[in-house]
C-alpha atoms as a PDB file:
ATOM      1  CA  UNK A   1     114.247  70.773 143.355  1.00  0.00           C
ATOM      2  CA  UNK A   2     116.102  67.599 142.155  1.00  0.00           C
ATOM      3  CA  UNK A   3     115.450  64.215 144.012  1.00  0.00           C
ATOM      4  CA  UNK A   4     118.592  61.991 143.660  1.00  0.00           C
ATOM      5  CA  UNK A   5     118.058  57.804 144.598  1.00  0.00           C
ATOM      6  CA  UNK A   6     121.004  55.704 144.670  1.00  0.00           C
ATOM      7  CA  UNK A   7     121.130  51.503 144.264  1.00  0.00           C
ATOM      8  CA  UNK A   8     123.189  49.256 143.749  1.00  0.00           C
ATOM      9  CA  UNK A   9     125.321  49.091 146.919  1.00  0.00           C
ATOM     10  CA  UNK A  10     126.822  46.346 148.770  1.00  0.00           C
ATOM     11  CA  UNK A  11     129.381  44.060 150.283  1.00  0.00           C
ATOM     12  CA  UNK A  12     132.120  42.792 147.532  1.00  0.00           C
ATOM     13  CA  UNK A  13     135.130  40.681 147.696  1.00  0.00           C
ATOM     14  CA  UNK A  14     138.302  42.283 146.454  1.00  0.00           C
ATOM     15  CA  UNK A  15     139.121  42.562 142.897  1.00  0.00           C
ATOM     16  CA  UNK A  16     135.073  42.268 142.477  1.00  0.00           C
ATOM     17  CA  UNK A  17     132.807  44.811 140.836  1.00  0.00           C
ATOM     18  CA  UNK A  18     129.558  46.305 141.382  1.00  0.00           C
ATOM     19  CA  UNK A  19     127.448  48.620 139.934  1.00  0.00           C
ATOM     20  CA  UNK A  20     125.785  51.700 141.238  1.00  0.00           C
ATOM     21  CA  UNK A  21     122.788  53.578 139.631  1.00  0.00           C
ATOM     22  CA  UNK A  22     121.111  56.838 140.836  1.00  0.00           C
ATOM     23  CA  UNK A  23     118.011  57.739 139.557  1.00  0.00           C
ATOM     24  CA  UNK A  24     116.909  61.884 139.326  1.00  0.00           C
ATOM     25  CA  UNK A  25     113.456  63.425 139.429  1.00  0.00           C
ATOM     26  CA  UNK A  26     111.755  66.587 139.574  1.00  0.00           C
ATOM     27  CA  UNK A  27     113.279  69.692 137.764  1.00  0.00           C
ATOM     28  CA  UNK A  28     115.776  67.138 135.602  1.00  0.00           C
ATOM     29  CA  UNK A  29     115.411  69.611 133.167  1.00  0.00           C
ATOM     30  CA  UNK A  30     118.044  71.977 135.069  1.00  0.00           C
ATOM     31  CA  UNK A  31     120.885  69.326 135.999  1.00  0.00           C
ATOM     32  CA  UNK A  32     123.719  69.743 134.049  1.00  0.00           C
ATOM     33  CA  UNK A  33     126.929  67.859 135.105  1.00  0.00           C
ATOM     34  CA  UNK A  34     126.102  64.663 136.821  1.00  0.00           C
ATOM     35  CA  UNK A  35     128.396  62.596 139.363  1.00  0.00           C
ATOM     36  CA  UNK A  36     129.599  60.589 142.309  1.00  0.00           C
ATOM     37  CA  UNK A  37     131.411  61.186 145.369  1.00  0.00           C
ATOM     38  CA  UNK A  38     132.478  59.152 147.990  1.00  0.00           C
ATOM     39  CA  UNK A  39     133.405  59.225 151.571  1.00  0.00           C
ATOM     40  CA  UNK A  40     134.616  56.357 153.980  1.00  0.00           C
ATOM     41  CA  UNK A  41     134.948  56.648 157.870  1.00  0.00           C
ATOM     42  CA  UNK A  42     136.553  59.494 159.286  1.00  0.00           C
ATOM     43  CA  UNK A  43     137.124  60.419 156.154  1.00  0.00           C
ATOM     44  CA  UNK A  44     136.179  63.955 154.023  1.00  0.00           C
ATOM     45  CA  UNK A  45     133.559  62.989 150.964  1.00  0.00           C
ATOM     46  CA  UNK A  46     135.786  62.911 147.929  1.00  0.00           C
ATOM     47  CA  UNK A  47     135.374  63.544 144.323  1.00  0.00           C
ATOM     48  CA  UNK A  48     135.003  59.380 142.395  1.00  0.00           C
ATOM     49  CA  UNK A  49     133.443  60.839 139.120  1.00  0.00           C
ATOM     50  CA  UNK A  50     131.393  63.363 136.872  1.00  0.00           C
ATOM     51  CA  UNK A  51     129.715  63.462 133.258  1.00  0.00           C
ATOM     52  CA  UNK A  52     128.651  66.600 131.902  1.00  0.00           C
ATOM     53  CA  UNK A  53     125.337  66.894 129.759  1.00  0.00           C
ATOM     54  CA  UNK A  54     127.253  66.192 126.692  1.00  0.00           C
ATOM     55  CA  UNK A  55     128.958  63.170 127.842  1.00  0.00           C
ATOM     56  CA  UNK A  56     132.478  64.232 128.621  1.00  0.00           C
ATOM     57  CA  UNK A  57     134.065  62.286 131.501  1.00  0.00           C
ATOM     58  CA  UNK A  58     136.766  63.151 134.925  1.00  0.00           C
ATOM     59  CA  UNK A  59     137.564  60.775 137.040  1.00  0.00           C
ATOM     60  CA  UNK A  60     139.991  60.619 140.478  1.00  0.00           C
ATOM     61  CA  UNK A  61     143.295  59.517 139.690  1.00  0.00           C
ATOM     62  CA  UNK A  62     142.352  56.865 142.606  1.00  0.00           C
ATOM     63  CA  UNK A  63     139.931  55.135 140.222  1.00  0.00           C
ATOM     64  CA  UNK A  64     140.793  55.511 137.250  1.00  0.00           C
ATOM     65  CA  UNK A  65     140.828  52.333 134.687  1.00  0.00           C
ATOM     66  CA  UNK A  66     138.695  50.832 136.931  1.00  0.00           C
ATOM     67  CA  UNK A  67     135.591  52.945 137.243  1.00  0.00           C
ATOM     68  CA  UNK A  68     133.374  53.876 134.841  1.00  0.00           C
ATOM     69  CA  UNK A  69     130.664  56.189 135.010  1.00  0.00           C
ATOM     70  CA  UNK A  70     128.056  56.499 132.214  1.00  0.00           C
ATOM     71  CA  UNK A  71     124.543  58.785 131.645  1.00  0.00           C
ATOM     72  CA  UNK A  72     121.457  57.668 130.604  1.00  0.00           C
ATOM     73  CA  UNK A  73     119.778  61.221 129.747  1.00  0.00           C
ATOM     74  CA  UNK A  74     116.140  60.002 128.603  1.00  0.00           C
ATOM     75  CA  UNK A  75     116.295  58.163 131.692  1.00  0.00           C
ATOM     76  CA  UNK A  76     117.517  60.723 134.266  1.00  0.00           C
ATOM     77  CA  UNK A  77     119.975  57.923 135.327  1.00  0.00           C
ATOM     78  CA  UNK A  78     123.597  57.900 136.098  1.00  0.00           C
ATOM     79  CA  UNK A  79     125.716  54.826 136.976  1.00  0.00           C
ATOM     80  CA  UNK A  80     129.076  53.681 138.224  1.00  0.00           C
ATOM     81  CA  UNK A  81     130.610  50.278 137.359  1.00  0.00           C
ATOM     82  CA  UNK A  82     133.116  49.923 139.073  1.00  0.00           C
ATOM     83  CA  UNK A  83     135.821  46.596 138.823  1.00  0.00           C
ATOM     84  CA  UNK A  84     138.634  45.656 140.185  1.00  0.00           C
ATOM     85  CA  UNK A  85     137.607  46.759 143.420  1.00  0.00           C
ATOM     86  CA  UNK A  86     139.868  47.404 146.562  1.00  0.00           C
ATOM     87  CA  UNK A  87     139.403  47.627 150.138  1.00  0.00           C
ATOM     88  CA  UNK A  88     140.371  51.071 150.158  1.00  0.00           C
ATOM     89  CA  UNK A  89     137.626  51.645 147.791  1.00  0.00           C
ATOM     90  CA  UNK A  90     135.045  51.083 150.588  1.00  0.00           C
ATOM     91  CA  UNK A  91     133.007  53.835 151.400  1.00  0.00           C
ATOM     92  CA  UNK A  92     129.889  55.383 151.447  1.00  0.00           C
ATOM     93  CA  UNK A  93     128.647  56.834 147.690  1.00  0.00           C
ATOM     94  CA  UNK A  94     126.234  59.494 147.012  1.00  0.00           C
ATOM     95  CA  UNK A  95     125.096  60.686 143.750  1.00  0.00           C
ATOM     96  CA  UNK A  96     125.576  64.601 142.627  1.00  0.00           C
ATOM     97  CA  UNK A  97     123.681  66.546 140.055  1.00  0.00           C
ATOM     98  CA  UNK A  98     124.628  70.200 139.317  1.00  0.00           C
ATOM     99  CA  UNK A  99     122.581  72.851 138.262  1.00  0.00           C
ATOM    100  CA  UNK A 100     124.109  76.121 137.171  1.00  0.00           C
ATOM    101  CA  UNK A 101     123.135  80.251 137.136  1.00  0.00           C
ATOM    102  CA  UNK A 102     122.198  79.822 139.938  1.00  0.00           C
ATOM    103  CA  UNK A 103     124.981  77.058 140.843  1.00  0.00           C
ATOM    104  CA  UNK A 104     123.180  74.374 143.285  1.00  0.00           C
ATOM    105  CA  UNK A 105     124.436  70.736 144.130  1.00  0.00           C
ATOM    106  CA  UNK A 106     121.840  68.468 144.792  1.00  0.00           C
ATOM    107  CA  UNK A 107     122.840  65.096 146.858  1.00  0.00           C
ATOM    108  CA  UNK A 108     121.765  61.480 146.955  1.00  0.00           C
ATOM    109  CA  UNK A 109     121.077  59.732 150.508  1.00  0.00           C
ATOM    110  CA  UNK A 110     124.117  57.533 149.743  1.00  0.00           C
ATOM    111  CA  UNK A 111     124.679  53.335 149.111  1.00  0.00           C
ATOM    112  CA  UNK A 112     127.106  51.565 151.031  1.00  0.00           C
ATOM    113  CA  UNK A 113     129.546  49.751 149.571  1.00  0.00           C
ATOM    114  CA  UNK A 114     131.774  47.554 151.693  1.00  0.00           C
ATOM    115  CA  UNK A 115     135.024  45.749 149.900  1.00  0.00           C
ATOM    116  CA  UNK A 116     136.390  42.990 151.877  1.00  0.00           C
ATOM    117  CA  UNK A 117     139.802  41.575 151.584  1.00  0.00           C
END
């Protein structure tokens, strides 16, 4: 089992940034691609984000140039900075790590984060 625990959340003007962090325990040791998804209010969770193991990024075309998200590996931490932030953009955010062979997704509770205009 993985244990995923998201910070970092909150309520932003627009054209603001925040951060997001998500911290992974237990069997670390199997996670290989790492991400964030998002999903706002009557709305499907959508893909934000992923890192792989090796460090190679994908992002949404939605967020692109605004978000970053980067891995801290010795850490078992992944973040999310994201700037330039919209009201569309607001959402709840959980945290993904992937295992593989076999493939399981393990999910974060989720951080709000609320963009005002």
């Amino acid at each position: 089992q993985v244990q995923l625990v998201e910070s970092g959340g909150g309520l932003v003007q627009a054209g603001g940034s925040l951060r997001l962090s998500c911290a992974a325990s237990g069997m670390v040791f199997s996670i290989n691609d790492m991400g964030w998804y998002r999903q706002a209010p009557g709305k499907q969770r959508e893909f934000v984000a992923t890192i792989t193991n090796g460090g190679s990024t994908n992002y949404a075309d939605s967020v692109k140039g605004r978000f970053t998200i980067t891995r801290d590996t010795a850490k078992n931490m992944v973040y999310l900075q994201m700037n330039s932030l919209k009201p569309e953009d607001t959402a709840v955010y959980y945290c993904n790590a992937d295992r593989t062979r076999p493939f399981i997704r393990y999910w974060g509770q989720g951080t709000q984060v609320t963009v005002s205009s």
